[in-house]
C-alpha atoms as a PDB file:
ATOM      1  CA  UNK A   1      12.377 -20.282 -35.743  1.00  0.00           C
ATOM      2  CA  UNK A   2       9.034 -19.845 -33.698  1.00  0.00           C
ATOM      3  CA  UNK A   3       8.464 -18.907 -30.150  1.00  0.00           C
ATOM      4  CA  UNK A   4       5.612 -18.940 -28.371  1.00  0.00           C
ATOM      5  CA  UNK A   5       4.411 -16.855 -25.795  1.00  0.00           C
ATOM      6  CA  UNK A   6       1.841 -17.127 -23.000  1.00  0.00           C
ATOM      7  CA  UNK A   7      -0.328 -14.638 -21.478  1.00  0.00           C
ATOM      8  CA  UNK A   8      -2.576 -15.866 -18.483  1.00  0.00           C
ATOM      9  CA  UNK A   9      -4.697 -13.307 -16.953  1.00  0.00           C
ATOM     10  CA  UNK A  10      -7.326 -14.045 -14.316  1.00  0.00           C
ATOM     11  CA  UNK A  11     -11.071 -12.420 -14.420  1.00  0.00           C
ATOM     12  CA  UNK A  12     -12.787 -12.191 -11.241  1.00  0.00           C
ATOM     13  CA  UNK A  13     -16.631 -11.499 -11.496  1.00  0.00           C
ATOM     14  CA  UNK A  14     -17.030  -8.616  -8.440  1.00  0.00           C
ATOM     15  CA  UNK A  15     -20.941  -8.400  -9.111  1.00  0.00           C
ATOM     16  CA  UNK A  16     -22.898 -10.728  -7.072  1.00  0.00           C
ATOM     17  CA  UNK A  17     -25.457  -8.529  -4.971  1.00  0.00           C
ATOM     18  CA  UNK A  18     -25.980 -11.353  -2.623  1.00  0.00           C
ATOM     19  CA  UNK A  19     -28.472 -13.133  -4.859  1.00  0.00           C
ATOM     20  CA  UNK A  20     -26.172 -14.318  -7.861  1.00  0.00           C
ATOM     21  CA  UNK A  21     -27.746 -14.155 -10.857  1.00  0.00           C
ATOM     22  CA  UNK A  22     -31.336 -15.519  -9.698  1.00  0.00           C
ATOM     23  CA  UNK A  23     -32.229 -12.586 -12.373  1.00  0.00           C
ATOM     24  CA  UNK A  24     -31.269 -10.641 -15.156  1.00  0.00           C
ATOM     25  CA  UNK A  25     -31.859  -7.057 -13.372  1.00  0.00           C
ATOM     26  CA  UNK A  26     -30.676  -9.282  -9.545  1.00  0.00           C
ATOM     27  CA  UNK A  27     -26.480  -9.004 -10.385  1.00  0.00           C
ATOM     28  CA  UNK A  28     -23.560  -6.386 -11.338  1.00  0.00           C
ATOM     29  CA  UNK A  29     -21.371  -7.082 -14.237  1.00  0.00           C
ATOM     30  CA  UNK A  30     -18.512  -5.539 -12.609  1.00  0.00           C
ATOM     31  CA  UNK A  31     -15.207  -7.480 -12.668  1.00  0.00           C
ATOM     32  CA  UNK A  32     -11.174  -7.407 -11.939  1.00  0.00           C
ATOM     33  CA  UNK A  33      -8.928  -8.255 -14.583  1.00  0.00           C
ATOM     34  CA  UNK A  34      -5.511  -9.179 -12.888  1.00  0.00           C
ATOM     35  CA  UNK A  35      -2.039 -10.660 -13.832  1.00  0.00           C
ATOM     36  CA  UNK A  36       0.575 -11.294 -11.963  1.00  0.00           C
ATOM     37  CA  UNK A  37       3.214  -8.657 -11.243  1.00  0.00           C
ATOM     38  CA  UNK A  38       0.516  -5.904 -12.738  1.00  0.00           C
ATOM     39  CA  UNK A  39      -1.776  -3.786 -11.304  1.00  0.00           C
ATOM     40  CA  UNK A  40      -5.589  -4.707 -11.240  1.00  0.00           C
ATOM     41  CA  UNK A  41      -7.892  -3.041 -13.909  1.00  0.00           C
ATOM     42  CA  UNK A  42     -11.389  -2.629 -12.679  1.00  0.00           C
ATOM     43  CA  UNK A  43     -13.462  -3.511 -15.392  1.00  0.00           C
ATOM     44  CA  UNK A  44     -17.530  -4.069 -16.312  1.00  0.00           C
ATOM     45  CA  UNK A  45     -19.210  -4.813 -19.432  1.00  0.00           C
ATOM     46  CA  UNK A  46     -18.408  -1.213 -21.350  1.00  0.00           C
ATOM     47  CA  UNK A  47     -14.629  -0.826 -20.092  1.00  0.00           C
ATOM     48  CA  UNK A  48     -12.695   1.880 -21.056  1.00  0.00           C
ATOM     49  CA  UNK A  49      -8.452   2.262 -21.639  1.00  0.00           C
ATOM     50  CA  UNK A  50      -5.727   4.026 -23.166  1.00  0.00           C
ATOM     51  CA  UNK A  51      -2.393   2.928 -24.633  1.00  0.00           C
ATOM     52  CA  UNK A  52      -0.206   3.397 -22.253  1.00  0.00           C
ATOM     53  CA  UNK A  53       3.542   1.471 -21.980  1.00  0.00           C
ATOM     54  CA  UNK A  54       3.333   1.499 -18.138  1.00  0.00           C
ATOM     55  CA  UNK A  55       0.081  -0.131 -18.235  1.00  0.00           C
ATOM     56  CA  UNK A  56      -1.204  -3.942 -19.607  1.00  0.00           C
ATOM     57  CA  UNK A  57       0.294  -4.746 -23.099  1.00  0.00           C
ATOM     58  CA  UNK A  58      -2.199  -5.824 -25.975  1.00  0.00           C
ATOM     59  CA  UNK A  59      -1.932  -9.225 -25.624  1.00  0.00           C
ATOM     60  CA  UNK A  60      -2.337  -9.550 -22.218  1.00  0.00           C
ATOM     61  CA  UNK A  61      -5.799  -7.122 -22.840  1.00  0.00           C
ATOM     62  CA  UNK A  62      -6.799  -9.213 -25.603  1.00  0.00           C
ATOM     63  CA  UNK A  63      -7.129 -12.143 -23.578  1.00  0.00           C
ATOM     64  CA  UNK A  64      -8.581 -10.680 -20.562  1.00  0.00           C
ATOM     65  CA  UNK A  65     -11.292  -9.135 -23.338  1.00  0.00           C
ATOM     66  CA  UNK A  66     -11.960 -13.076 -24.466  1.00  0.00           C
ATOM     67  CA  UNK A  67     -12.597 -13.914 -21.010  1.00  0.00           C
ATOM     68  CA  UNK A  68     -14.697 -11.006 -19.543  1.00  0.00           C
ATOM     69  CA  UNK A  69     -16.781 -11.490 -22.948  1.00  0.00           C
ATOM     70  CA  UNK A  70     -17.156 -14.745 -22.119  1.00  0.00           C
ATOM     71  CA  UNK A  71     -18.066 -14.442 -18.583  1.00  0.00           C
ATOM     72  CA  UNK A  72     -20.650 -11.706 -19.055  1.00  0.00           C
ATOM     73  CA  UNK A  73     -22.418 -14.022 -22.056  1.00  0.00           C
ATOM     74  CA  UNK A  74     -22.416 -16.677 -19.648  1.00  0.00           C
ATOM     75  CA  UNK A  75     -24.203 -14.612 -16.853  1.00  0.00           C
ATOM     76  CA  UNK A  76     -26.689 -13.646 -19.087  1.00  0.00           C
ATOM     77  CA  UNK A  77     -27.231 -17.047 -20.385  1.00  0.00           C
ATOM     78  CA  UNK A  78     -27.564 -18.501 -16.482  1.00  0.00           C
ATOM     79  CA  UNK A  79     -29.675 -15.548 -15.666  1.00  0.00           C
ATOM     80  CA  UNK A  80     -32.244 -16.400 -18.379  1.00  0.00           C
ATOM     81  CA  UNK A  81     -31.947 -20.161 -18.289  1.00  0.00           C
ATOM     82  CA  UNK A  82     -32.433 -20.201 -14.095  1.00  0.00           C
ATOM     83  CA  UNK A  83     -28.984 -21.176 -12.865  1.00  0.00           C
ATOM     84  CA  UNK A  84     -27.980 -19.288 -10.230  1.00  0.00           C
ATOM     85  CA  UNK A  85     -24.363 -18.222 -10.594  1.00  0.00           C
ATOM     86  CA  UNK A  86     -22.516 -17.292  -7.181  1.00  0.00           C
ATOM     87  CA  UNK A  87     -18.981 -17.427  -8.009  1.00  0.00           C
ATOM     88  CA  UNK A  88     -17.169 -16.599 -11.372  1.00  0.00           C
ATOM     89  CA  UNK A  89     -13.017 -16.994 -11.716  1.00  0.00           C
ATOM     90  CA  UNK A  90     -11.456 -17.708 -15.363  1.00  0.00           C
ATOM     91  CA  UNK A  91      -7.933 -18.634 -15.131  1.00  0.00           C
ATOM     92  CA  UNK A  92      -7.079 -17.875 -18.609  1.00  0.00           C
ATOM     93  CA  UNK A  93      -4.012 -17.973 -21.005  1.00  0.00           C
ATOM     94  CA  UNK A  94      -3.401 -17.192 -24.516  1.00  0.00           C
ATOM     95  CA  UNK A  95      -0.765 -18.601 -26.595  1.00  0.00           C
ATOM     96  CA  UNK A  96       1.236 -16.519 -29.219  1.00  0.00           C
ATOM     97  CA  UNK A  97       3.463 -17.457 -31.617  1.00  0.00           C
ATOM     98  CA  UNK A  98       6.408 -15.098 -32.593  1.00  0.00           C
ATOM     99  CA  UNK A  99       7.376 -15.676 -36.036  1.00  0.00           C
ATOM    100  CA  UNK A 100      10.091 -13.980 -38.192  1.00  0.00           C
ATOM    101  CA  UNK A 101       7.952 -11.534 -40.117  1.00  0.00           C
ATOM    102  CA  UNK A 102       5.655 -10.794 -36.785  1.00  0.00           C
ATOM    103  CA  UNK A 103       3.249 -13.292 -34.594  1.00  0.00           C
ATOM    104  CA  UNK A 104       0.164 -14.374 -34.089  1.00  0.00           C
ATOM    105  CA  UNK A 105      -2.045 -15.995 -31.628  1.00  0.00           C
ATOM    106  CA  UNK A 106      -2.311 -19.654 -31.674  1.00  0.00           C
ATOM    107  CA  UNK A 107      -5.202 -20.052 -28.777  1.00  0.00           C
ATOM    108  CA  UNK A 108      -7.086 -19.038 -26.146  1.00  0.00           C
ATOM    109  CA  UNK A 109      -7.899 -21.320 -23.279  1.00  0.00           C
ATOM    110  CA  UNK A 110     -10.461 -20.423 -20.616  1.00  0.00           C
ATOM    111  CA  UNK A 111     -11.165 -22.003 -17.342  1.00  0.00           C
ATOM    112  CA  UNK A 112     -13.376 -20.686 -15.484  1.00  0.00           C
ATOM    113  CA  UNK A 113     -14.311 -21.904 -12.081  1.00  0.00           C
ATOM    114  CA  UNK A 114     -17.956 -21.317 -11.843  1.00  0.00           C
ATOM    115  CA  UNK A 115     -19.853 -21.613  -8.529  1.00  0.00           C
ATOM    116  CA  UNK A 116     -24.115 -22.499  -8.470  1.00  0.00           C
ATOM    117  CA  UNK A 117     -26.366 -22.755  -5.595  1.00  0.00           C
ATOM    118  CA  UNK A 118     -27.643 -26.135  -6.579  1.00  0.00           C
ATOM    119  CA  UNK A 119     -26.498 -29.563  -7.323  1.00  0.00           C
ATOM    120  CA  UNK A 120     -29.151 -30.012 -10.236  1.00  0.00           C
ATOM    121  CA  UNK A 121     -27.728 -26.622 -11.600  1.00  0.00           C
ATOM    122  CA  UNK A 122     -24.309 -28.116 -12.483  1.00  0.00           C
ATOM    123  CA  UNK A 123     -25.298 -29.877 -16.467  1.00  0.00           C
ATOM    124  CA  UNK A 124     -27.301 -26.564 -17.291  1.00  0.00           C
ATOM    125  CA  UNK A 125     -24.617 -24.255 -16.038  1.00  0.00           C
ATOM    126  CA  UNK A 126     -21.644 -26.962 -17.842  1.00  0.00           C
ATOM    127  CA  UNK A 127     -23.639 -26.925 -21.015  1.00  0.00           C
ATOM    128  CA  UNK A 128     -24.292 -22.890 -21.156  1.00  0.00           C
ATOM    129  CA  UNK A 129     -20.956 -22.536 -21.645  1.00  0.00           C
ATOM    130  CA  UNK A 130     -20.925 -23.399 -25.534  1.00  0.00           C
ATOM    131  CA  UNK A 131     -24.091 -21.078 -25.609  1.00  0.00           C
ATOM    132  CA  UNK A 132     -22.065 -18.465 -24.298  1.00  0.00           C
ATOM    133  CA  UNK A 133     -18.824 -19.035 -26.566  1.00  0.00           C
ATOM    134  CA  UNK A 134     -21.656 -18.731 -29.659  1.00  0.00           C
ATOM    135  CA  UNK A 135     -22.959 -15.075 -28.287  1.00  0.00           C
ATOM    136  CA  UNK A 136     -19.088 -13.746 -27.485  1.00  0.00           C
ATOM    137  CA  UNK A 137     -18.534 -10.581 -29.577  1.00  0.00           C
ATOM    138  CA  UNK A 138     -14.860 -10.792 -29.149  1.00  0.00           C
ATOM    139  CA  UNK A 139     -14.529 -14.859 -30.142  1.00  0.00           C
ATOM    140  CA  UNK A 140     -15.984 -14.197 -33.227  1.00  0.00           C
ATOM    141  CA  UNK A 141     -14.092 -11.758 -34.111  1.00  0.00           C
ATOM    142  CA  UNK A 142     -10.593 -13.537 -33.572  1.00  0.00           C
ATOM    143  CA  UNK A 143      -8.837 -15.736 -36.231  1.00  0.00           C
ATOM    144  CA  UNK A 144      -7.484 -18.395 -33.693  1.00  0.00           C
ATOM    145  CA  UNK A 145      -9.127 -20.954 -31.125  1.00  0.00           C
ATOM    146  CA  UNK A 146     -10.886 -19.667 -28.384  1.00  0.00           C
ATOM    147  CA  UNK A 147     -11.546 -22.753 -26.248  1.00  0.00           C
ATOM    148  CA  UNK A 148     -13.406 -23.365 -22.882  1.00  0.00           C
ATOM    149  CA  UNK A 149     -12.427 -25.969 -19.783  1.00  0.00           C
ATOM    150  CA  UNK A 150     -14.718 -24.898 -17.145  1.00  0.00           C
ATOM    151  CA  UNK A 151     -14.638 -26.376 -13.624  1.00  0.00           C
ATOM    152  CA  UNK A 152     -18.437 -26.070 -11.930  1.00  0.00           C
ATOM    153  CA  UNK A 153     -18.837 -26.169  -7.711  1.00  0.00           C
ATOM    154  CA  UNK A 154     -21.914 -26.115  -5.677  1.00  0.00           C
ATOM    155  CA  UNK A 155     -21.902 -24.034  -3.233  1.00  0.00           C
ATOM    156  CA  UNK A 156     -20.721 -25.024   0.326  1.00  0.00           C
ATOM    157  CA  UNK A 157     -19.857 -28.380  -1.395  1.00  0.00           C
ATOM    158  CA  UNK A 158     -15.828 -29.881  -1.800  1.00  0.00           C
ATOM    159  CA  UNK A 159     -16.743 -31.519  -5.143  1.00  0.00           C
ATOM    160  CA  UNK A 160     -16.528 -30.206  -8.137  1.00  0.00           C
ATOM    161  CA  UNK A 161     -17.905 -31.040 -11.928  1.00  0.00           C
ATOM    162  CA  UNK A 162     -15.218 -30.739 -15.366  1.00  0.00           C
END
């Protein structure tokens, strides 16, 4: 008999000094990894934790680790590339599978909603995202899927791009 089991986690990027990313030295990488019922970790691109039972549970940390990794690649990539990143949120969820003799994860899906000051920003800043799934430290180190669905907006606009 398998089960699965799901881990979403949500990755807010905390970092924008009022410019966005307009340059590589111009934002913070500092960012809140939340779940619901859990307390928020403050994290930034080094983070730091212990093993703790009260605190997040491997899984869970795994997950948020495939989406902060992602999210700081893709900052860097729009940084250098001239797309000026407001707004960062990755709604993300993991998939395990519990098996008799142990588990294992199945997938990773991201979905970030990305925010960019321009209209002719939004292919660049859709198409970075595969850059920035190559350049992930923590996707290729996994033995499952790590897939990406994001959602770009243009700031002070209603419409959004898949």
């Amino acid at each position: 008999m398998t089960r699965e089991h799901t881990y979403p986690v949500v990755v807010t990027w905390t970092g924008d000094k009022g410019t966005g990313t307009s340059g590589y030295r111009d934002y913070g990488r500092e960012h809140e990894l939340a779940a619901e019922g859990l307390p928020t970790i403050a994290g930034s691109s080094d983070p730091a934790f212990r093993g703790d039972p009260s605190r997040w549970n491997p899984e869970q940390l795994l997950v948020g680790a495939l989406a902060q990794c992602h999210m700081l690649s893709y900052l860097h990539k729009c940084a250098t590339a001239g797309v000026t990143v407001t707004g960062y949120v990755d709604d993300a969820v993991g998939t395990m599978a519990e098996t008799a003799d142990g588990g294992h994860f199945t997938e990773v899906v991201l979905r970030p909603t990305v925010t960019v000051t321009s209209p002719e920003m939004v292919d660049a800043a859709v198409e970075l995202h595969e850059d920035a799934h190559k350049s992930c430290f923590i996707a290729s180190s996994v033995n499952f899927p790590v897939r990406a669905e994001p959602t770009i907006r243009v700031t002070g606009s209603d419409v959004a791009a898949p």
